[in-house]
N, C-alpha and C. Protein backbone atom coordinates (compact mmCIF):
# COMPACT_ATOMS: atom_id res chain seq x y z
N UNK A 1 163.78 112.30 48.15
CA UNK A 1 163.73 110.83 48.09
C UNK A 1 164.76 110.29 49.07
N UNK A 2 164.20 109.44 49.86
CA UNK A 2 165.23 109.06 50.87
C UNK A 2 166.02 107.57 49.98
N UNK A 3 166.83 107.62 50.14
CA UNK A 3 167.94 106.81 49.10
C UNK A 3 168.21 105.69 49.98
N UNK A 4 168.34 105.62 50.96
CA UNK A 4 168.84 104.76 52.17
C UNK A 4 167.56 103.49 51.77
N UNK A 5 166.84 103.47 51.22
CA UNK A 5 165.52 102.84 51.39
C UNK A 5 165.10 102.26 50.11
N UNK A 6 165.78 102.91 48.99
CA UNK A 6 165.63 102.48 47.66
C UNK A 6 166.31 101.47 46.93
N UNK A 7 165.30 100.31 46.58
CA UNK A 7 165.97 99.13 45.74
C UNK A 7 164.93 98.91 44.71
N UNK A 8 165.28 97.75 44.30
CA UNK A 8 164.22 97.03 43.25
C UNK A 8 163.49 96.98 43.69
N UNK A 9 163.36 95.78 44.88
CA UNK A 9 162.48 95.47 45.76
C UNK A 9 161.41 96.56 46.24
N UNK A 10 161.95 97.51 46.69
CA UNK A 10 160.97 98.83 46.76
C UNK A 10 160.29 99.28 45.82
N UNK A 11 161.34 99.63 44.58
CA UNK A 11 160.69 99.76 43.60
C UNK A 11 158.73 99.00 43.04
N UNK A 12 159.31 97.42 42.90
CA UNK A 12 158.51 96.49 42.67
C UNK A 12 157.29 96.47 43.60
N UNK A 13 157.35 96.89 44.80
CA UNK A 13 156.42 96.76 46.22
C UNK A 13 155.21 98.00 45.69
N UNK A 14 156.14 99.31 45.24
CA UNK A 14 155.71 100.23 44.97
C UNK A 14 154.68 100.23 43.79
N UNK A 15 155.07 99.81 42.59
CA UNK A 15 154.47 99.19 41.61
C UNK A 15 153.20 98.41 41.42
N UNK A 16 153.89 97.25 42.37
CA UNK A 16 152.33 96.45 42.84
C UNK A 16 151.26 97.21 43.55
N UNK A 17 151.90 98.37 44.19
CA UNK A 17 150.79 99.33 45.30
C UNK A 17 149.89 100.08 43.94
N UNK A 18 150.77 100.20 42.98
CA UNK A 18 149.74 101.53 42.34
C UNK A 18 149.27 100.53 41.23
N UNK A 19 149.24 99.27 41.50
CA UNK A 19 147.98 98.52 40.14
C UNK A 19 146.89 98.37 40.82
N UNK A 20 146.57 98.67 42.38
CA UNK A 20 145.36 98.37 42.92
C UNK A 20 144.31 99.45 42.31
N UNK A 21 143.29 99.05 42.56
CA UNK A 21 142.35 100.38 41.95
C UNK A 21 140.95 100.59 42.64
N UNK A 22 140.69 99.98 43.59
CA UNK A 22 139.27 99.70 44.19
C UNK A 22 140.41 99.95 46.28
N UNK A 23 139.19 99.92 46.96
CA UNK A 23 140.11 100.11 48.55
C UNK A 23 139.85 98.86 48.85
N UNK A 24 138.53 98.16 48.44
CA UNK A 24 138.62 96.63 48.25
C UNK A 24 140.12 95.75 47.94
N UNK A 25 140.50 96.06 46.44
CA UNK A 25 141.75 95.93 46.59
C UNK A 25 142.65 96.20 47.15
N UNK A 26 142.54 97.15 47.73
CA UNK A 26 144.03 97.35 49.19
C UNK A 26 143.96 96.71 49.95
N UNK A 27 142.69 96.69 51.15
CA UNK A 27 142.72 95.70 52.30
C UNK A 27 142.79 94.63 51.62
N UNK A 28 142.35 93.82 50.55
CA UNK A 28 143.28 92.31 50.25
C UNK A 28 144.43 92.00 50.23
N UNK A 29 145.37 93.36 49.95
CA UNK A 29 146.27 93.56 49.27
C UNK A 29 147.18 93.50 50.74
N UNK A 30 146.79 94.27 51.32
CA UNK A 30 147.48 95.18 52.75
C UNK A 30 147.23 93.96 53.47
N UNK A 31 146.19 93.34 53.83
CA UNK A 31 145.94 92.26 54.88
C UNK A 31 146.88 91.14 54.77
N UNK A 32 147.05 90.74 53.23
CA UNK A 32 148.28 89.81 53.12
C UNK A 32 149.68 90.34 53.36
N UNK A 33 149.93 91.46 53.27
CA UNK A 33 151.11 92.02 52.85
C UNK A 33 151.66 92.56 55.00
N UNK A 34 150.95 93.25 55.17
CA UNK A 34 150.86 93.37 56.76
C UNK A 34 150.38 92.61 57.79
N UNK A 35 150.77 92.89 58.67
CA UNK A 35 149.89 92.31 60.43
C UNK A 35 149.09 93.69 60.39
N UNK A 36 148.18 93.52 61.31
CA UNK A 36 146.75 93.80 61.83
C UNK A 36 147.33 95.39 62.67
N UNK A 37 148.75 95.02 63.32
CA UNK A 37 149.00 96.09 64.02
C UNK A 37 149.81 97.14 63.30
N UNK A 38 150.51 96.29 62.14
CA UNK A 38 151.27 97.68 60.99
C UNK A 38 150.52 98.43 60.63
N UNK A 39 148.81 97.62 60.02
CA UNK A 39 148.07 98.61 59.28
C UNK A 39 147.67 99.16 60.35
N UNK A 40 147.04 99.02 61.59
CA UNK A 40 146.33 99.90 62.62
C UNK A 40 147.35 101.21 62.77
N UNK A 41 148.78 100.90 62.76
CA UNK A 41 149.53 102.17 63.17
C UNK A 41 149.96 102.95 61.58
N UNK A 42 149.45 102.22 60.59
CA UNK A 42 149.49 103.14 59.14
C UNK A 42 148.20 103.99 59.15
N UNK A 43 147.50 103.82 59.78
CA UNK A 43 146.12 104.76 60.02
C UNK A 43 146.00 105.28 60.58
N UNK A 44 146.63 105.05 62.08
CA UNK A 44 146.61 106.25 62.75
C UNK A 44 147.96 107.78 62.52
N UNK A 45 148.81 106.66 62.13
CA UNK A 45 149.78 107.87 61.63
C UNK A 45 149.14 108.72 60.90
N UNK A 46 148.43 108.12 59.75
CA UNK A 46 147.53 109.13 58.72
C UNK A 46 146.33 109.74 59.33
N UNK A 47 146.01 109.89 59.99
CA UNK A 47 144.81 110.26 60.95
C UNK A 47 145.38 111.08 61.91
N UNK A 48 146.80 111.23 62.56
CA UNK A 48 147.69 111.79 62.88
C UNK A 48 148.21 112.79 62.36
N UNK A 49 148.20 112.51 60.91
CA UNK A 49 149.30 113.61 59.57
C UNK A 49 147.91 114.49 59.70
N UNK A 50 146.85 113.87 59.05
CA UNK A 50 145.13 114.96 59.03
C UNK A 50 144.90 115.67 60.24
N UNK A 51 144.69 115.30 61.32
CA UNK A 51 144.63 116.24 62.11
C UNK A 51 145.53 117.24 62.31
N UNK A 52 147.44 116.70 62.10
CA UNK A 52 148.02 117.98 62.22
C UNK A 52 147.80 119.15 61.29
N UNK A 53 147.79 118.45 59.85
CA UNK A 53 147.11 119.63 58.64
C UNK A 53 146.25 120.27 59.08
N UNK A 54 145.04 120.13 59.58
CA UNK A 54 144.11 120.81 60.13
C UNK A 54 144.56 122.20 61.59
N UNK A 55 145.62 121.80 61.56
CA UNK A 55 146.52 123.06 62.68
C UNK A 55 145.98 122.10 64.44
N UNK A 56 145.46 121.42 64.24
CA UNK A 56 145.11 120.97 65.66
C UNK A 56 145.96 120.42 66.76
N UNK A 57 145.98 120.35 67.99
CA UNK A 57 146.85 120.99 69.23
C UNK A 57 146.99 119.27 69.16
N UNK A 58 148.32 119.02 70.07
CA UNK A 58 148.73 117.47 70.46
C UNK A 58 147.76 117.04 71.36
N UNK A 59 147.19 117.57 72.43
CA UNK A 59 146.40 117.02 73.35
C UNK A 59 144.76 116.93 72.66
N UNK A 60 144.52 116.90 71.62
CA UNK A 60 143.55 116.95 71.05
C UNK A 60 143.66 115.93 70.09
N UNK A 61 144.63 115.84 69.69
CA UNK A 61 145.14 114.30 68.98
C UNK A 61 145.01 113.21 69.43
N UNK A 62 145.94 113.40 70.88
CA UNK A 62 145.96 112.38 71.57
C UNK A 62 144.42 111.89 71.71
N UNK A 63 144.14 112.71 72.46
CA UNK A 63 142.72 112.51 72.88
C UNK A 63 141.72 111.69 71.34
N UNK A 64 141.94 112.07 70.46
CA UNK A 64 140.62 111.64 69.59
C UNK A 64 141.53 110.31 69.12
N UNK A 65 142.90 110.12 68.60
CA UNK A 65 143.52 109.72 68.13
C UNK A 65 144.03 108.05 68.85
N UNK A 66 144.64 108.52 70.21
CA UNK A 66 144.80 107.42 71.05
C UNK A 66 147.05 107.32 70.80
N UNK A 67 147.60 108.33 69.69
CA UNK A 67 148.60 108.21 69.35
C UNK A 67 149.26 108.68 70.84
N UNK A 68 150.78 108.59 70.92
CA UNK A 68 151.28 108.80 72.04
C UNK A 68 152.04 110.09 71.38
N UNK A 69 152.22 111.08 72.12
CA UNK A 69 153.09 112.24 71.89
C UNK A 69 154.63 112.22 70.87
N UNK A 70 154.82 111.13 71.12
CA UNK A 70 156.21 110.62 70.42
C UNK A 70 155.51 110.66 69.01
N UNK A 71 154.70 109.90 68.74
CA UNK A 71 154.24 109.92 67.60
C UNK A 71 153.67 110.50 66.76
N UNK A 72 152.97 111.78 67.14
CA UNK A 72 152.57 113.15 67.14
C UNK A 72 153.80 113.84 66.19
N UNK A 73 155.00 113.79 67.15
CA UNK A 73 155.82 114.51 66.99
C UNK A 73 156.62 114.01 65.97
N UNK A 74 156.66 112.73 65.47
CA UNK A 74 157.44 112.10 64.20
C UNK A 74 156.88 112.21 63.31
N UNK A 75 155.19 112.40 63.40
CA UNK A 75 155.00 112.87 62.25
C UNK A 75 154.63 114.27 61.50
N UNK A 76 154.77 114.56 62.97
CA UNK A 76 154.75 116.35 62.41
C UNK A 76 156.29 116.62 62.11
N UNK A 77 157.33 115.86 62.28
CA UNK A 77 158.51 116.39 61.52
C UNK A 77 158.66 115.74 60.13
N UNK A 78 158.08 114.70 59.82
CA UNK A 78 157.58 114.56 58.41
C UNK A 78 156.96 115.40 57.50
N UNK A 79 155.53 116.41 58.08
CA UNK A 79 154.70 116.69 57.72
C UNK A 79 156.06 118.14 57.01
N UNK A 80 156.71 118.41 58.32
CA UNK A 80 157.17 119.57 58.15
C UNK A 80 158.71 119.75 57.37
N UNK A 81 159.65 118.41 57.45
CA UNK A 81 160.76 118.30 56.84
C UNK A 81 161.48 117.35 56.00
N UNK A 82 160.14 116.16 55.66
CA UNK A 82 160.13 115.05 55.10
C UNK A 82 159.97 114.90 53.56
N UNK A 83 159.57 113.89 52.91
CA UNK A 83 159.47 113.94 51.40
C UNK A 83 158.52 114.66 50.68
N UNK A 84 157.47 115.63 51.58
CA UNK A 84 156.05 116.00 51.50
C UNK A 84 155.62 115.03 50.63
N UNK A 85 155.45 113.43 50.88
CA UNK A 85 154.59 112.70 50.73
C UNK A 85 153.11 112.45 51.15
N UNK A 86 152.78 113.08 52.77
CA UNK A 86 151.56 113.49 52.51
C UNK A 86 151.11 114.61 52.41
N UNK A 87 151.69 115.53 51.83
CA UNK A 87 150.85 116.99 51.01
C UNK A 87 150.48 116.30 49.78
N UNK A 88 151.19 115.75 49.10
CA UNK A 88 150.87 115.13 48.08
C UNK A 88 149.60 114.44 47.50
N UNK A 89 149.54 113.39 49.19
CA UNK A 89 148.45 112.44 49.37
C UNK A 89 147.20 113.38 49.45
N UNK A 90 147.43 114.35 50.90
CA UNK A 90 146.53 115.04 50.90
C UNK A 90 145.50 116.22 49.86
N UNK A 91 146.82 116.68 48.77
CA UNK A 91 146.55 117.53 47.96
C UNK A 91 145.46 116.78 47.43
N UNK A 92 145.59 115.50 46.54
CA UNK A 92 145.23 114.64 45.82
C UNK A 92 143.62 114.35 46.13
N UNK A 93 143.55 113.85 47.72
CA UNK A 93 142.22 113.81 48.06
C UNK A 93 141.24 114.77 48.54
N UNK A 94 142.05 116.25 48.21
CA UNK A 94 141.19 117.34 48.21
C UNK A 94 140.99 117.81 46.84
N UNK A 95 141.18 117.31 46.11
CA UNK A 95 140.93 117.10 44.60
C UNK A 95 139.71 116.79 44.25
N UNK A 96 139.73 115.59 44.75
CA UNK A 96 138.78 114.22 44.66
C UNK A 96 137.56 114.87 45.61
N UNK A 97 137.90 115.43 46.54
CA UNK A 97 136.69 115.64 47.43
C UNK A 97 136.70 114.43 48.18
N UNK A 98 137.77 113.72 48.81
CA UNK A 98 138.19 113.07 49.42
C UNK A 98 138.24 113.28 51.46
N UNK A 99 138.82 114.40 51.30
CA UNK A 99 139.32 115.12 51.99
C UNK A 99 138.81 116.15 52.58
């Protein structure tokens, strides 16, 4: 848990995230809550995290992805030394058959 980052406020943000229950409800949720370009780069990061799970090469990212190498690489040090928040995610939607 990164601590540097944790308040009420987070807390509460967090909270409100997990009463949604439909993806309907998210993009209402997300569209008010973000700009157009936070969520575009919250998707590709995650589209970023999936392809690296999948073992696939940076120039193959780039390429399908449109991410820049920098970004590749921040989130493969997440993937690899971070909160494993998305193994988590990911575990979850290979559950579901999500994934």
């Amino acid at each position: 848990m990164n601590e540097k980052i944790r308040s009420e406020n987070m807390d509460k943000l967090f909270e409100a995230i997990l009463t949604l229950e439909t993806v309907d409800d998210c993009y209402k949720f997300f569209v008010d809550l973000c700009t157009t370009i936070e969520l575009k780069s919250f998707a590709q990061r995650f589209h970023v995290a999936r392809l690296l799970d999948e073992h696939r090469v940076y120039n193959s990212i780039v390429s399908e992805t449109g991410a820049s190498t920098a970004t590749i690489s921040r989130v493969n040090r997440s993937l690899q030394d971070g909160s494993d928040g998305y193994n988590i995610v990911f575990d979850r939607l290979k559950e579901k058959g999500l994934l």
